[in-house]
PDB file of N, CA and C in Angstrom:
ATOM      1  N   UNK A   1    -100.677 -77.569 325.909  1.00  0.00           N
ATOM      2  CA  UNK A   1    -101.760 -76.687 326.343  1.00  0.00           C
ATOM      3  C   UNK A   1    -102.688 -77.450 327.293  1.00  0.00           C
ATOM      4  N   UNK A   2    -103.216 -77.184 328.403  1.00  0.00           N
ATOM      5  CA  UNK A   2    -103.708 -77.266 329.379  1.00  0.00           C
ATOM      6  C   UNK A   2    -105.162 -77.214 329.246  1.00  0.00           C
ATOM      7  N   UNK A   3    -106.033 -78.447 328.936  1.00  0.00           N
ATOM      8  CA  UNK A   3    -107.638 -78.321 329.044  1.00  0.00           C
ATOM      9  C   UNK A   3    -108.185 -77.458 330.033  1.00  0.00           C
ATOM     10  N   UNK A   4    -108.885 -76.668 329.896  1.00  0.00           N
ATOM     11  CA  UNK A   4    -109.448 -75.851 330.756  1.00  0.00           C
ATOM     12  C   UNK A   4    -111.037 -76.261 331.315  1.00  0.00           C
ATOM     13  N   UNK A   5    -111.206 -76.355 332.655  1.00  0.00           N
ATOM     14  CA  UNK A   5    -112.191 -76.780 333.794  1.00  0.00           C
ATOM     15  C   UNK A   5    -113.172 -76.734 332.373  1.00  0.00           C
ATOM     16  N   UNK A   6    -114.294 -78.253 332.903  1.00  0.00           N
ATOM     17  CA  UNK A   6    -115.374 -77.966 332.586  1.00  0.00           C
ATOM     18  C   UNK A   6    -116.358 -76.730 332.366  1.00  0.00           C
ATOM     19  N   UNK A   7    -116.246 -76.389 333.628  1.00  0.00           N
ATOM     20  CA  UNK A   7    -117.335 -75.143 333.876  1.00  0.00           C
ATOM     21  C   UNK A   7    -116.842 -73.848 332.666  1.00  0.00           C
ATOM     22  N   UNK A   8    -115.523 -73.661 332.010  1.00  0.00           N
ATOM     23  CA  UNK A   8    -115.680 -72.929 331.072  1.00  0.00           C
ATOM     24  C   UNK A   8    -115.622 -73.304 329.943  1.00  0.00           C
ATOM     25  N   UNK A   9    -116.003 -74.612 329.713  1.00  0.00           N
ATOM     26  CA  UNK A   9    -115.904 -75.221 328.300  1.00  0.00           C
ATOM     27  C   UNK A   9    -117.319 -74.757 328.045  1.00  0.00           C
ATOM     28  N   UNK A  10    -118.695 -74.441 328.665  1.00  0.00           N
ATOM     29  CA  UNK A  10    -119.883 -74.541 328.639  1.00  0.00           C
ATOM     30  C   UNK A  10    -119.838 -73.280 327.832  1.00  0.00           C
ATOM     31  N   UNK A  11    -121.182 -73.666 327.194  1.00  0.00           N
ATOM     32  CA  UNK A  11    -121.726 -72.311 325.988  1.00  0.00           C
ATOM     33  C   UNK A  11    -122.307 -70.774 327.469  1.00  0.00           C
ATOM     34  N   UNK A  12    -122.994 -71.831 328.588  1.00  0.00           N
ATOM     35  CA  UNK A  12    -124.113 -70.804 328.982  1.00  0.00           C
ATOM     36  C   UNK A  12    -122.868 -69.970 329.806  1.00  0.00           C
ATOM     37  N   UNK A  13    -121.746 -70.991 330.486  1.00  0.00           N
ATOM     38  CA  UNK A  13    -121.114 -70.130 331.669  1.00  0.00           C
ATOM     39  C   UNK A  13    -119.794 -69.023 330.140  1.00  0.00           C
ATOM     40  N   UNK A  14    -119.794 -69.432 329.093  1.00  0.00           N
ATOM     41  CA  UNK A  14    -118.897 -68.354 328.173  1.00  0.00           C
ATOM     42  C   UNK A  14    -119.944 -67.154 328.181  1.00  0.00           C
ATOM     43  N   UNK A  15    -121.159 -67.432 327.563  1.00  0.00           N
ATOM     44  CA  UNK A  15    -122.062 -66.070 327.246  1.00  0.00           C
ATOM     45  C   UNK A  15    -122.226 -65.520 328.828  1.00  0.00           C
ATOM     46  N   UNK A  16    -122.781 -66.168 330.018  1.00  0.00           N
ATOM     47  CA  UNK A  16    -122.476 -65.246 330.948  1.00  0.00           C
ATOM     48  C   UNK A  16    -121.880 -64.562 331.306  1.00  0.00           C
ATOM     49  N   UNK A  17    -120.398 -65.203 331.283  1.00  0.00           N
ATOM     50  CA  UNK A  17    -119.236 -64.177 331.425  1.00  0.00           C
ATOM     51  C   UNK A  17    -118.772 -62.806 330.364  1.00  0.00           C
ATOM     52  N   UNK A  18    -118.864 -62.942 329.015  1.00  0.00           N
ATOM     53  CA  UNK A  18    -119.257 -62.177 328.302  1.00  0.00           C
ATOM     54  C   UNK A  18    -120.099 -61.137 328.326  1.00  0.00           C
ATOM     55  N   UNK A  19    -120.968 -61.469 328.979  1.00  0.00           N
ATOM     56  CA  UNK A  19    -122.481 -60.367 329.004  1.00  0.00           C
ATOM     57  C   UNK A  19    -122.153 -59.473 330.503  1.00  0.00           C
ATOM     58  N   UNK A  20    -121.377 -60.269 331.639  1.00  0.00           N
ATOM     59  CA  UNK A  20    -120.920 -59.571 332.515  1.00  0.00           C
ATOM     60  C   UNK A  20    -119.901 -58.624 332.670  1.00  0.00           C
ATOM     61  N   UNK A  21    -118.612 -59.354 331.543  1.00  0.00           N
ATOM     62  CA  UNK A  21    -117.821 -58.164 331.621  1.00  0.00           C
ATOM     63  C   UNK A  21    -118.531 -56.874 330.848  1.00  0.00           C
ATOM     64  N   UNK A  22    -118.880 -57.159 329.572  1.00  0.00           N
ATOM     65  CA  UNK A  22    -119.209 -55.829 328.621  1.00  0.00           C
ATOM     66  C   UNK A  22    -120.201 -55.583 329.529  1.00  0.00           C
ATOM     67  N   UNK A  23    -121.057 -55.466 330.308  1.00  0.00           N
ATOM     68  CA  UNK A  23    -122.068 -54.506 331.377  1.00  0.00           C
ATOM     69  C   UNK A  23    -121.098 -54.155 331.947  1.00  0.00           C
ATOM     70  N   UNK A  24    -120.299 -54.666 332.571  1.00  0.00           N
ATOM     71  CA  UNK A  24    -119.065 -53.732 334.026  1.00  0.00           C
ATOM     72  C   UNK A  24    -118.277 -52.695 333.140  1.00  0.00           C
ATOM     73  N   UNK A  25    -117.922 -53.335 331.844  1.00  0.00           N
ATOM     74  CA  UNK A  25    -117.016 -52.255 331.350  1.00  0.00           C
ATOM     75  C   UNK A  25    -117.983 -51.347 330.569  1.00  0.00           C
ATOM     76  N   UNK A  26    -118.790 -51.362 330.277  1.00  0.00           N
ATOM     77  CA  UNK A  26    -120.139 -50.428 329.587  1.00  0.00           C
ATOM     78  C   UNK A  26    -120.580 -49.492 330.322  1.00  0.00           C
ATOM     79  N   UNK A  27    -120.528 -49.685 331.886  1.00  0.00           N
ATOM     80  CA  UNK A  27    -120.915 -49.204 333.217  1.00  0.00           C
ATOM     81  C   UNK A  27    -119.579 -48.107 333.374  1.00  0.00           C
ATOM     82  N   UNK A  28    -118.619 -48.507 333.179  1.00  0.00           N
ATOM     83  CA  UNK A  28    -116.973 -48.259 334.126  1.00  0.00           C
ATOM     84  C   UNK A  28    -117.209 -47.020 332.872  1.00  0.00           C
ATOM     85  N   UNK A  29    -117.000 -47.553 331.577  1.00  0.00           N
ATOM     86  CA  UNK A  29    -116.743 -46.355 330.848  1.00  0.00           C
ATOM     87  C   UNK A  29    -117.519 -45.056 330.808  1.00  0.00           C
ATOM     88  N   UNK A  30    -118.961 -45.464 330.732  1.00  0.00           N
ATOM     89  CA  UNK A  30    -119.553 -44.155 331.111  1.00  0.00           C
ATOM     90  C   UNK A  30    -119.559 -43.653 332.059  1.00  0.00           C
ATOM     91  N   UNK A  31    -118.939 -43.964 333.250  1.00  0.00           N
ATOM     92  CA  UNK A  31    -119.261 -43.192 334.792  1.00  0.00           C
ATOM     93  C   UNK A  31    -117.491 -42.305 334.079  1.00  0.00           C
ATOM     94  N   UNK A  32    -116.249 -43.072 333.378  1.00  0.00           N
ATOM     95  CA  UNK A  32    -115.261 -42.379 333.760  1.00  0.00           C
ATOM     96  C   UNK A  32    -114.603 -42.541 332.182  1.00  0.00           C
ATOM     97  N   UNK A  33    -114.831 -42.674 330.975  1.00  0.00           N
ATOM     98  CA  UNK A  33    -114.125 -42.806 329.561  1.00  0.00           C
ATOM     99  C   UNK A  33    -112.355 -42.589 329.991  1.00  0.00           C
ATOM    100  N   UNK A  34    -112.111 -41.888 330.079  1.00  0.00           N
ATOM    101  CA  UNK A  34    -110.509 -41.140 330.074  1.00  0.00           C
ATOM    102  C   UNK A  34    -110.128 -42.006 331.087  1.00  0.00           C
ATOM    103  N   UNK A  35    -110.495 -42.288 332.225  1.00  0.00           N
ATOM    104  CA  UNK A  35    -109.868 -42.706 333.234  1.00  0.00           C
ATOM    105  C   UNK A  35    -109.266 -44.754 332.831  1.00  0.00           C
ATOM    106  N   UNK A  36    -110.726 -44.773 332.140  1.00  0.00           N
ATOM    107  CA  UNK A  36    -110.491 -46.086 332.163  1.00  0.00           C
ATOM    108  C   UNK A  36    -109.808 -46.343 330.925  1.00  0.00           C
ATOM    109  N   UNK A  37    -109.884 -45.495 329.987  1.00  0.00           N
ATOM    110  CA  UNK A  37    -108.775 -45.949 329.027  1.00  0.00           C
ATOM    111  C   UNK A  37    -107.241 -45.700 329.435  1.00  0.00           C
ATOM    112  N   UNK A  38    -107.292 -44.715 329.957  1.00  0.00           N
ATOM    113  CA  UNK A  38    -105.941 -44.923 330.516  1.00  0.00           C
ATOM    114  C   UNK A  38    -105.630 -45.965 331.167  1.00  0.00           C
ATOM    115  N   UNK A  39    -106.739 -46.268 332.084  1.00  0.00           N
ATOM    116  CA  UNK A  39    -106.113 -47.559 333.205  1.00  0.00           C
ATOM    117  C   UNK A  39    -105.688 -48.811 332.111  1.00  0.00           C
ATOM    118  N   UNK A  40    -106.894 -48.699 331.302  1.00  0.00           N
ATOM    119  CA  UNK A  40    -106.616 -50.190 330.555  1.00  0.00           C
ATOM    120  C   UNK A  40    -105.181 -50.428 329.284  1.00  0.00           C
ATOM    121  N   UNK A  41    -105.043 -49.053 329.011  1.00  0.00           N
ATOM    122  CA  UNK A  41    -103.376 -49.012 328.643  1.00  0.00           C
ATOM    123  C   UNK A  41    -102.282 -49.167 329.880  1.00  0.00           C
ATOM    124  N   UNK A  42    -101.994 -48.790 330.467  1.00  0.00           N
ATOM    125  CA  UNK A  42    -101.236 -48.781 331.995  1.00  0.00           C
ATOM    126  C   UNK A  42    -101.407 -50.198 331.809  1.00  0.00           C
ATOM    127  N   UNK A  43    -102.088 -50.917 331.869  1.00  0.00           N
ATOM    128  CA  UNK A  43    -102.475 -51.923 332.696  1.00  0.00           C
ATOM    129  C   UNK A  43    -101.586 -53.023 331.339  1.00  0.00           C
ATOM    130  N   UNK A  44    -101.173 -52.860 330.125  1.00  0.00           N
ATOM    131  CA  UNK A  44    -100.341 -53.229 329.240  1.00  0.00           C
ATOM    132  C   UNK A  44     -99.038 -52.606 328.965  1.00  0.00           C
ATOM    133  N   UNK A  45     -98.954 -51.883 329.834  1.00  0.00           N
ATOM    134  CA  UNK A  45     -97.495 -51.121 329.683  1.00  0.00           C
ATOM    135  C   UNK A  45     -96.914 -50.150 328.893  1.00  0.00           C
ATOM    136  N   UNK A  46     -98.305 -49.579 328.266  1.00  0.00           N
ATOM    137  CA  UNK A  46     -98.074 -48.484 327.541  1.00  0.00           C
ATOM    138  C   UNK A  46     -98.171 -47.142 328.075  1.00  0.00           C
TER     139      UNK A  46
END
């Protein structure tokens, strides 16, 4: 297994990224629910 870059070993750059996706996907779902659950199945091959 492959150490992964400094910059995501960090506590502040994990919770940032965290707090960014769930706003984009918090955002995505209410503008479109159906759409994006579908996409996000599709997007696993179901």
């Amino acid at each position: 297994m492959k150490k992964a870059p400094n910059i995501f070993s960090t506590e502040a750059f994990r919770f940032f990224a965290l707090t960014a996706v769930l706003a984009i996907l918090l955002r995505i779902i209410m503008n479109d629910p159906e759409g994006v659950l579908f996409g996000f199945l599709k997007s696993f091959g179901w």
